[in-house]
Protein backbone atom coordinates (compact mmCIF):
# COMPACT_ATOMS: atom_id res chain seq x y z
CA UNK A 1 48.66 -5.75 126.21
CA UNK A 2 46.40 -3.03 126.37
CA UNK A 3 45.46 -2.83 129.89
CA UNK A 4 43.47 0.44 131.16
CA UNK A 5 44.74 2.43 133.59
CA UNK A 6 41.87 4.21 134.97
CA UNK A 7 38.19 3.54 134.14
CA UNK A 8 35.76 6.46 135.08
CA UNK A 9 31.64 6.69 134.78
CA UNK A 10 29.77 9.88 134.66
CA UNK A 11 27.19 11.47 132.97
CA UNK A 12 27.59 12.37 129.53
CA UNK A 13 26.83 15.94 128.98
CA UNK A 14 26.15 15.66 124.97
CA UNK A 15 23.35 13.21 125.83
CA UNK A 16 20.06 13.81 125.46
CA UNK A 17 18.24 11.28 127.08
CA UNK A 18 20.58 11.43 129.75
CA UNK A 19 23.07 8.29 128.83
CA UNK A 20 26.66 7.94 130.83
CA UNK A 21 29.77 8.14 129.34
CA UNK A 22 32.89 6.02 129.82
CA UNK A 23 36.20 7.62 130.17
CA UNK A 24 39.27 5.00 129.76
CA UNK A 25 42.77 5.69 130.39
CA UNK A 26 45.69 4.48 129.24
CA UNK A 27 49.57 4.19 129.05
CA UNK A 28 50.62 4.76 125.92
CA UNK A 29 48.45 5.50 122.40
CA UNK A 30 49.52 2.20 120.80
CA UNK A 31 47.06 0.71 123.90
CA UNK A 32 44.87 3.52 123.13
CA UNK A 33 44.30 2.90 119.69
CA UNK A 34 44.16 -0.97 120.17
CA UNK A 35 41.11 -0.48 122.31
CA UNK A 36 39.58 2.00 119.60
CA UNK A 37 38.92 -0.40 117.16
CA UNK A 38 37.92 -3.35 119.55
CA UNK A 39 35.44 -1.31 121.36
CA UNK A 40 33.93 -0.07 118.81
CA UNK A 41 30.13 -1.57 118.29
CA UNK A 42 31.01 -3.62 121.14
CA UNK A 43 27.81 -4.84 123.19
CA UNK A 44 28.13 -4.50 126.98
CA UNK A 45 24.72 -5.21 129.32
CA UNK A 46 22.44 -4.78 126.10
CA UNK A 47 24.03 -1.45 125.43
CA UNK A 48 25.90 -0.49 122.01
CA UNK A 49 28.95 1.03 122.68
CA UNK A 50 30.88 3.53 120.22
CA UNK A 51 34.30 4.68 120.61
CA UNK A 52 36.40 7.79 119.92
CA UNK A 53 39.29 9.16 120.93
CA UNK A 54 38.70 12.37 123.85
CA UNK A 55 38.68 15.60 122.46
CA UNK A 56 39.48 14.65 118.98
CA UNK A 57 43.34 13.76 120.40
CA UNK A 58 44.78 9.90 120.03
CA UNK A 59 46.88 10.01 123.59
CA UNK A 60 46.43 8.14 126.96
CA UNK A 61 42.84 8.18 126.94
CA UNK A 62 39.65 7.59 124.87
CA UNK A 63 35.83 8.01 125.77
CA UNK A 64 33.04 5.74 125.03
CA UNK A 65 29.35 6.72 124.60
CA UNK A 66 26.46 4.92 124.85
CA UNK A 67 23.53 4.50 123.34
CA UNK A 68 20.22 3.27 125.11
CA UNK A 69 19.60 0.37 123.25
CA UNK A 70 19.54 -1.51 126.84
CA UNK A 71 19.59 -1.09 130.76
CA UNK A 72 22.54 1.56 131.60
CA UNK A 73 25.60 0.68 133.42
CA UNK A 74 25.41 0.01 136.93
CA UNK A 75 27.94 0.52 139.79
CA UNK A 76 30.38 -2.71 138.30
CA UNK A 77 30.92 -1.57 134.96
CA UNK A 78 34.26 0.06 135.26
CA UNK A 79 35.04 -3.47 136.67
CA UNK A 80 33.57 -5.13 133.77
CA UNK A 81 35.14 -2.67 131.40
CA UNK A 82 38.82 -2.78 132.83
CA UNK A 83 38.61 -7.31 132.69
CA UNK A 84 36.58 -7.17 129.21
CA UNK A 85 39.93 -5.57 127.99
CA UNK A 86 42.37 -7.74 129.86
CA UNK A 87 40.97 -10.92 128.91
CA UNK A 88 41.06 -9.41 125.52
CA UNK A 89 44.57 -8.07 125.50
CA UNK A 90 46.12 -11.14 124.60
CA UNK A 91 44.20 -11.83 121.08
CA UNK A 92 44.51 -8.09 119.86
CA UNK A 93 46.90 -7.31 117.46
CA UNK A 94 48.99 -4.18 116.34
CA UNK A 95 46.82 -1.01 114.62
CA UNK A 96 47.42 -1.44 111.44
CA UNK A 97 46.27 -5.44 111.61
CA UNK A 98 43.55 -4.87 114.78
CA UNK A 99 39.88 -5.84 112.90
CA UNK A 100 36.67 -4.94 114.33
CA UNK A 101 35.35 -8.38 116.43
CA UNK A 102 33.33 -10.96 114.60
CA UNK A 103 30.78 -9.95 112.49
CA UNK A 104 28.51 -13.34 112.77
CA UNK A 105 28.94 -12.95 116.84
CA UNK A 106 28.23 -9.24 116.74
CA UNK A 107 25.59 -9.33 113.24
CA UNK A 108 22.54 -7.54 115.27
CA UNK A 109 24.94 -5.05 115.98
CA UNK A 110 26.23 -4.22 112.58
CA UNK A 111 22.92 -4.99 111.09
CA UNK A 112 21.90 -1.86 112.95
CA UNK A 113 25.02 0.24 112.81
CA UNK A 114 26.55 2.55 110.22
CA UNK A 115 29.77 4.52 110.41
CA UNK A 116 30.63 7.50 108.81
CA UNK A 117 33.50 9.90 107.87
CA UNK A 118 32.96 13.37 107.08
CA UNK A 119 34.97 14.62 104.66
CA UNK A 120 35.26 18.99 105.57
CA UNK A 121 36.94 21.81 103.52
CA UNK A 122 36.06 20.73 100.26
CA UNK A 123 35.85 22.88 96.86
CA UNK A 124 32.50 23.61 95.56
CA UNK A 125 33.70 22.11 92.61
CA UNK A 126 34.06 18.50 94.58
CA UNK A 127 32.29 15.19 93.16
CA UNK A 128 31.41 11.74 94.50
CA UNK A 129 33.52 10.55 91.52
CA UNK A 130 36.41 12.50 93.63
CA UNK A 131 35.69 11.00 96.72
CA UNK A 132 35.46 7.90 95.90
CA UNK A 133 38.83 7.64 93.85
CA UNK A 134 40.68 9.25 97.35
CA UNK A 135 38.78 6.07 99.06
CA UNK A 136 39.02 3.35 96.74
CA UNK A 137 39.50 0.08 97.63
CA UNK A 138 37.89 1.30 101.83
CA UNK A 139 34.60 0.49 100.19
CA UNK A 140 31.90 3.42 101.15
CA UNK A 141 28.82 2.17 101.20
CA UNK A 142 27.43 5.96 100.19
CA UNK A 143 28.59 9.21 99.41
CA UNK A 144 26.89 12.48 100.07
CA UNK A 145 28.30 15.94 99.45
CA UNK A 146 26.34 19.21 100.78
CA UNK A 147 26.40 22.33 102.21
CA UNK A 148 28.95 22.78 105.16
CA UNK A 149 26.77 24.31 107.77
CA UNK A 150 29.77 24.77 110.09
CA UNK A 151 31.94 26.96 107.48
CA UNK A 152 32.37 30.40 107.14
CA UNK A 153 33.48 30.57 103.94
CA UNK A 154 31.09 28.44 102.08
CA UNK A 155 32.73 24.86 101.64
CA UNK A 156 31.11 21.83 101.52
CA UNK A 157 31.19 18.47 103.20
CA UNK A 158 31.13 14.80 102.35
CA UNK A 159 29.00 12.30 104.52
CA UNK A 160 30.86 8.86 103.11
CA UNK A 161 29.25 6.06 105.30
CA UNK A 162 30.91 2.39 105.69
CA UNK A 163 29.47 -0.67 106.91
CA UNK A 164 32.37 -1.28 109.88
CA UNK A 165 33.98 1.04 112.20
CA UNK A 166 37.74 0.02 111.29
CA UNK A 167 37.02 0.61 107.92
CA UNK A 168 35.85 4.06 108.69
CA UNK A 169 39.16 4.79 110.65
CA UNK A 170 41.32 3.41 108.35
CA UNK A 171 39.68 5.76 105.51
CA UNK A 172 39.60 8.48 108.01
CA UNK A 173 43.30 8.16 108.30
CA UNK A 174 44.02 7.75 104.68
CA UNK A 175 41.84 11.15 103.85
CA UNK A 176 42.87 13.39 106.19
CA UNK A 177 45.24 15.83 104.81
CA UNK A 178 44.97 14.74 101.54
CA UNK A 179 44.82 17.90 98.43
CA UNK A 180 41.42 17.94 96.13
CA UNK A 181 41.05 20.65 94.03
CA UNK A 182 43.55 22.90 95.55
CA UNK A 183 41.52 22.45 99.16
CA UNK A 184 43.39 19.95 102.19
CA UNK A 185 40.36 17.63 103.28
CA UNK A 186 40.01 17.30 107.21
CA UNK A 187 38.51 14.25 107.92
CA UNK A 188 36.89 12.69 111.18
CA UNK A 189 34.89 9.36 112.23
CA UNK A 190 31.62 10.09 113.53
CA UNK A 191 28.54 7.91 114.79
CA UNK A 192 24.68 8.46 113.69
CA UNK A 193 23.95 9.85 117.03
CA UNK A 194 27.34 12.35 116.52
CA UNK A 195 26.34 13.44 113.40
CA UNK A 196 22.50 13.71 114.63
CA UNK A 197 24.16 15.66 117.54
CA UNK A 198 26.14 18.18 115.14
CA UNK A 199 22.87 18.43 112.60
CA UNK A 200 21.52 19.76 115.71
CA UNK A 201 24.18 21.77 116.77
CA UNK A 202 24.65 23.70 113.26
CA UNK A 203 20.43 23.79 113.61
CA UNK A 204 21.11 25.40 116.90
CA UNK A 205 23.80 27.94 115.84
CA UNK A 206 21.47 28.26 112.25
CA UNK A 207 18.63 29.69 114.85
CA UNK A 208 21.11 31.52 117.18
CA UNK A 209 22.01 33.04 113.70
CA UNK A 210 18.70 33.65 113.25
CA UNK A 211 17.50 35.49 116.15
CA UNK A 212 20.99 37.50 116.38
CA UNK A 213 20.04 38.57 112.76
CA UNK A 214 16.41 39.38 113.88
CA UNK A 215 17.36 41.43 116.77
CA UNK A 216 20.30 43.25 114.98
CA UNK A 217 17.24 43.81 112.08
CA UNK A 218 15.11 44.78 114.91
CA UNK A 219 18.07 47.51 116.36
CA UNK A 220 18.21 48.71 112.88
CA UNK A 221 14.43 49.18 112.58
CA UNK A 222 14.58 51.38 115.43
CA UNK A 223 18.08 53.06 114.78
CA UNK A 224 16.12 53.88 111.55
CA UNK A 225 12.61 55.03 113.68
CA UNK A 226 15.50 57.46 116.04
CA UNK A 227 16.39 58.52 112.50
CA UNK A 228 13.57 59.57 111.11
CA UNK A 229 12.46 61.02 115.32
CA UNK A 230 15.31 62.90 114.34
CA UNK A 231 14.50 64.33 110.91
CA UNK A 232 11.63 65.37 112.27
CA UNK A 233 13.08 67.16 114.72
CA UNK A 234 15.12 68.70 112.75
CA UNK A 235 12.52 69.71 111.01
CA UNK A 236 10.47 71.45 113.74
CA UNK A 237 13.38 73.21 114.92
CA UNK A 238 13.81 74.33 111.36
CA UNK A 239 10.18 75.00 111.27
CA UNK A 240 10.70 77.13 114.44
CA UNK A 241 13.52 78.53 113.80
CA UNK A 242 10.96 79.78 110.27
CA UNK A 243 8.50 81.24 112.50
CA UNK A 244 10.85 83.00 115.18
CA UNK A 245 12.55 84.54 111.88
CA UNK A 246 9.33 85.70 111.33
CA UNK A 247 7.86 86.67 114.47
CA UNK A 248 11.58 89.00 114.08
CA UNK A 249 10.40 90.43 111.03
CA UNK A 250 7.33 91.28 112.38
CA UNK A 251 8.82 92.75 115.27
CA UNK A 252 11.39 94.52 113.51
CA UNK A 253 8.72 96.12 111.10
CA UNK A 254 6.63 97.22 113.94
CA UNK A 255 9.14 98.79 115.71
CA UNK A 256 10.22 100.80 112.14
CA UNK A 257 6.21 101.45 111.97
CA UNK A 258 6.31 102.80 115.71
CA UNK A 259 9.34 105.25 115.06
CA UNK A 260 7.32 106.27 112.18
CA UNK A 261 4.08 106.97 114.27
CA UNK A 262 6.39 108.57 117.35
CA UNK A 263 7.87 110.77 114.48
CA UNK A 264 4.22 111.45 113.24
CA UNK A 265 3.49 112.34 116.62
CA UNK A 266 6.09 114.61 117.66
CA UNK A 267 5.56 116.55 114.53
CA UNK A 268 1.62 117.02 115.01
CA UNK A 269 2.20 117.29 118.53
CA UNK A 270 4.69 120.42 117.64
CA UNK A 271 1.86 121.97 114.64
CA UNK A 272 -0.90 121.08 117.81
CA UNK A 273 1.69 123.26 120.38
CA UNK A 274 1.91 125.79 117.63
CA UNK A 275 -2.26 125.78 117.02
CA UNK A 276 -2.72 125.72 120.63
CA UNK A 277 -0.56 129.33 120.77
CA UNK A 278 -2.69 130.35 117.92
CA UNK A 279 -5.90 130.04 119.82
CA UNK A 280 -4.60 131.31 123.01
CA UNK A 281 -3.72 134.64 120.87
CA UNK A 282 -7.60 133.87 119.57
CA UNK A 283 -8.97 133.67 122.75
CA UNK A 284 -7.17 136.72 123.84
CA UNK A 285 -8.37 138.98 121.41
CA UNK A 286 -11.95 137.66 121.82
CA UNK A 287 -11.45 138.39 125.53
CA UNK A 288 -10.74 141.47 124.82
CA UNK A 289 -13.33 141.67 122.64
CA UNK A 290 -16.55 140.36 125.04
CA UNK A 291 -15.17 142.84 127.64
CA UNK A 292 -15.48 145.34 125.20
CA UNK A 293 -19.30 144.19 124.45
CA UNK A 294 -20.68 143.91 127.82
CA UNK A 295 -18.27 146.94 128.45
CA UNK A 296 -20.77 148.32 125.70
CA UNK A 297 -24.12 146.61 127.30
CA UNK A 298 -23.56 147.59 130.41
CA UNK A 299 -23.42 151.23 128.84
CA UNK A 300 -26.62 150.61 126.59
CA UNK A 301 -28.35 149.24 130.05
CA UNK A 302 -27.38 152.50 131.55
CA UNK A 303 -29.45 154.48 128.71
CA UNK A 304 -32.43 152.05 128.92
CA UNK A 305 -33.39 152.71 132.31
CA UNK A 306 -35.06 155.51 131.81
CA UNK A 307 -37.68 153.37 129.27
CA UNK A 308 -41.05 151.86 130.68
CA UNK A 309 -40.37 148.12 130.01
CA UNK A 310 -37.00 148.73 131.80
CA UNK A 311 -38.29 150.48 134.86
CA UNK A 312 -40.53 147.41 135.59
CA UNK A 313 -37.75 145.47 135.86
CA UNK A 314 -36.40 147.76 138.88
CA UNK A 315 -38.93 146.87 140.89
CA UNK A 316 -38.99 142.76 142.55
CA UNK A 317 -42.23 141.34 141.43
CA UNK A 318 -44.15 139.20 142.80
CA UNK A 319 -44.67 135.39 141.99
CA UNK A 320 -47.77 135.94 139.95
CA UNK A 321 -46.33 139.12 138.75
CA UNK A 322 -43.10 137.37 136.99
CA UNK A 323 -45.77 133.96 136.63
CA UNK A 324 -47.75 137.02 134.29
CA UNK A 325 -44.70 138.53 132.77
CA UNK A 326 -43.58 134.28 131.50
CA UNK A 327 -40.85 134.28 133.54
CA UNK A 328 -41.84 131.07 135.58
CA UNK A 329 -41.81 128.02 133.97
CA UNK A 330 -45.28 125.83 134.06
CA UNK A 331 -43.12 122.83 134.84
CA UNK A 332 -40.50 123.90 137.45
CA UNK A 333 -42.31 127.02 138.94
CA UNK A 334 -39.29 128.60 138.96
CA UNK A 335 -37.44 131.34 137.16
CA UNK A 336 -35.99 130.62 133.55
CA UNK A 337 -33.36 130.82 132.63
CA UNK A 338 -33.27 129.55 129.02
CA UNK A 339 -37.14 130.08 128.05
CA UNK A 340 -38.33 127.97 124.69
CA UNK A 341 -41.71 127.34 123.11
CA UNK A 342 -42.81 123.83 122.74
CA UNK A 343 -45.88 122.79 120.15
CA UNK A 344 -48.50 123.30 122.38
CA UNK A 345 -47.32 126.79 122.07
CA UNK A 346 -46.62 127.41 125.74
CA UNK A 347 -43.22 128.74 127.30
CA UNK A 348 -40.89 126.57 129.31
CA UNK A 349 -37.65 125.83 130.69
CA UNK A 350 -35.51 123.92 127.96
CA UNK A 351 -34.34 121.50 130.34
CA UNK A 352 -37.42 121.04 132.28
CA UNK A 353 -39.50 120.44 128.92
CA UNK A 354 -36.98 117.81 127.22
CA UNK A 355 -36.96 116.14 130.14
CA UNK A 356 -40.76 115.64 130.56
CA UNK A 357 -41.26 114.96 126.66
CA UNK A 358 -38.67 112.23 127.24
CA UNK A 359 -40.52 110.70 129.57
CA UNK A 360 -43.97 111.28 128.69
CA UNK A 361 -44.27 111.99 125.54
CA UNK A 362 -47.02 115.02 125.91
CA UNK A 363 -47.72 118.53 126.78
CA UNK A 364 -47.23 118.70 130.47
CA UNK A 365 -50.74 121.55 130.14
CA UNK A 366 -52.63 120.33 127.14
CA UNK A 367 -52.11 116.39 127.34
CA UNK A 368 -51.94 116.06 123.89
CA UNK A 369 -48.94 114.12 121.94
CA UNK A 370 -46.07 116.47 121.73
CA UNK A 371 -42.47 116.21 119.84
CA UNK A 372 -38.68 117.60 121.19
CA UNK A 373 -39.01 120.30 118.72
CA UNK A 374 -38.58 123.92 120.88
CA UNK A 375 -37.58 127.60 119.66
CA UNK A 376 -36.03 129.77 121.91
CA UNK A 377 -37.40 132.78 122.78
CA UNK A 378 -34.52 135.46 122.70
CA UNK A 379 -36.27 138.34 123.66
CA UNK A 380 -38.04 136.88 126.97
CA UNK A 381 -34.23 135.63 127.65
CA UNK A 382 -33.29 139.17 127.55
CA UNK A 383 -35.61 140.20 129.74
CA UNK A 384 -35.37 137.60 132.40
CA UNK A 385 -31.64 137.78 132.53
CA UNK A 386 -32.17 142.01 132.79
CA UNK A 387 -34.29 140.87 135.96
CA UNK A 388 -32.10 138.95 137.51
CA UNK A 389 -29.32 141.04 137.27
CA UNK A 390 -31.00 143.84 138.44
CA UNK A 391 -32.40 141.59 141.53
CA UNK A 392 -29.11 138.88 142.41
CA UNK A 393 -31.89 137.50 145.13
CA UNK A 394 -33.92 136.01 142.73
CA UNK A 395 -30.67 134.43 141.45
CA UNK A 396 -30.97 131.60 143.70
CA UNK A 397 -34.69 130.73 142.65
């Protein structure tokens, strides 16, 4: 007897083509077991049915999956799944003599099944010659060893498929545990869809693998770009650091060339003191020495009166009178006071004359071209400066 004790439909989250999942308790795992093997590629309202036990565990419960080869269960299947194994309790038999049901009443579903143990931890070193003396005489249809997608440390796996599920348990049982080539094989029964569903899983993780790798290549690409930001940095600093070192120098040599020139300085400005006493004493003594002259003049004046050309001068003239004597200037009509002749052989004021050959270019009485060539005329000078001495009214003309 092999009655379940609780019968539960839901959703089965591995699906993906959103299929329902049975979950079947019972008592004890001898019940448990019993039901494994009958359920397995059972057909149940057009749907094939596959059977293992819940999370990997043979105790009070076991979980069926289906596959949508037909309509999905309805409300009454719990009901139809509790009688189906009552009214098959009494026929079953113990685990180790429990066979799959009838292959000529179930053939379509055989026909289109396939059952399969994986074979994990193996040695790199593993052959299908191995595997199939560990399962002789459970007949594997076919043996495949490959890459274990699933291990970290490089193993492979063996795909061994059988043509019924109870021969895939009983090989599953008889493998597990057993020592190949110094590696203890872990063994499990899985469906197409189950190992479909872990192909897709290890795809999965492969691309979650993937994209962890490309993103920790990616942080290293621009760990490596903050690197090199860094180097050249670095290098600026350095490269600033090069030019403030420098600018230093610089600094430092023109304050050395300043204290040089301040030194300069304070020594020219001592031999420019020392000149600048020297021509004081200069100017002193020629001081002295123009007193002395007009001192002198003044006494030669004093003898001169008593000639002609002096005794005109003791007398104020008239305009034309100094105009006759060339004391006025053509230009200015004034007094001179620093007489010169010009080309056009006439007397005039320096400044007056410069001025108009500046602007004109010509002799202020003859009109014809004239240069800023003049010669003084030291004797009229004489004379003119006698006069106004002697007359200080005239000064102001």
């Amino acid at each position: 007897m092999f009655e379940p004790t609780k019968v539960v439909i839901q959703p089965d989250p591995n699906s993906l083509n959103e299929q329902f999942m049975a979950i079947v308790e019972f008592e004890t795992e001898e019940s448990a077991n019993q039901a494994l093997f009958l359920a397995n590629g059972w057909q149940l309202d057009g749907v094939e049915i596959t059977a293992e036990v819940a999370n990997g565990d043979v105790y009070q419960q076991f979980q069926l999956i289906l596959h949508p080869r037909g309509p999905q269960l309805q409300v009454q299947p719990s009901l139809q799944i509790t009688q189906s194994f009552s009214s098959s309790s009494s026929s079953s038999q113990s685990p180790q003599q429990t066979q799959i049901p009838n292959q000529n009443s179930h053939s379509d579903s055989h026909n289109n099944s396939s059952y399969f143990v994986v074979l994990r931890n193996l040695n790199p070193e593993t052959t299908t010659a191995n595997i199939s003396s560990i399962l002789m005489g459970y007949n594997p249809k076919c043996i495949t060893i490959q890459n274990d997608q699933l291990s970290l440390y490089g193993q492979m796996m063996a795909t061994v498929t059988f043509e019924t599920a109870d021969l895939a348990s009983r090989a599953q049982n008889h493998a597990n545990g057993t020592f190949l080539k110094g590696s203890t094989i872990s063994a499990e029964v899985e469906t197409i869809r189950t190992a479909n569903e872990k192909q897709r899983i290890a795809e999965q993780q492969k691309k979650e693998s993937d994209e962890r790798l490309r993103i920790v290549e990616s942080q290293k690409q621009q760990f490596e770009y903050k690197i090199i930001e860094f180097e050249n940095k670095i290098r600026s600093i350095e490269h600033d650091k090069r030019d403030s070192d420098h600018r230093a120098r610089v600094y430092e040599e023109r304050a050395r060339n300043e204290q040089q020139l301040r030194i300069e300085a304070e020594e020219k400005l001592q031999i420019s003191q020392e000149r600048v006493s020297e021509l004081e004493e200069q100017v002193q003594i020629l001081e002295s020495e123009l007193k002395m002259r007009i001192q002198q003049e003044k006494e030669c004046m004093k003898q001169s009166k008593n000639e002609p050309a002096f005794r005109d001068l003791l007398k104020v003239m008239s305009f034309e009178e100094e105009q006759a004597e060339g004391f006025i200037c053509p230009i200015t009509q004034q007094l001179m006071i620093d007489p010169v002749f010009a080309q056009d052989g006439n007397l005039y004021e320096r400044e007056a004359i410069a001025e108009w050959v500046k602007r004109k270019g010509t002799s202020p009485l003859t009109r014809e071209a004239m240069t800023n060539d003049f010669y003084p005329d030291a004797d009229l000078k004489l004379r003119i400066d006698q006069y106004r001495e002697l007359h200080p009214e005239r000064q102001s003309n």
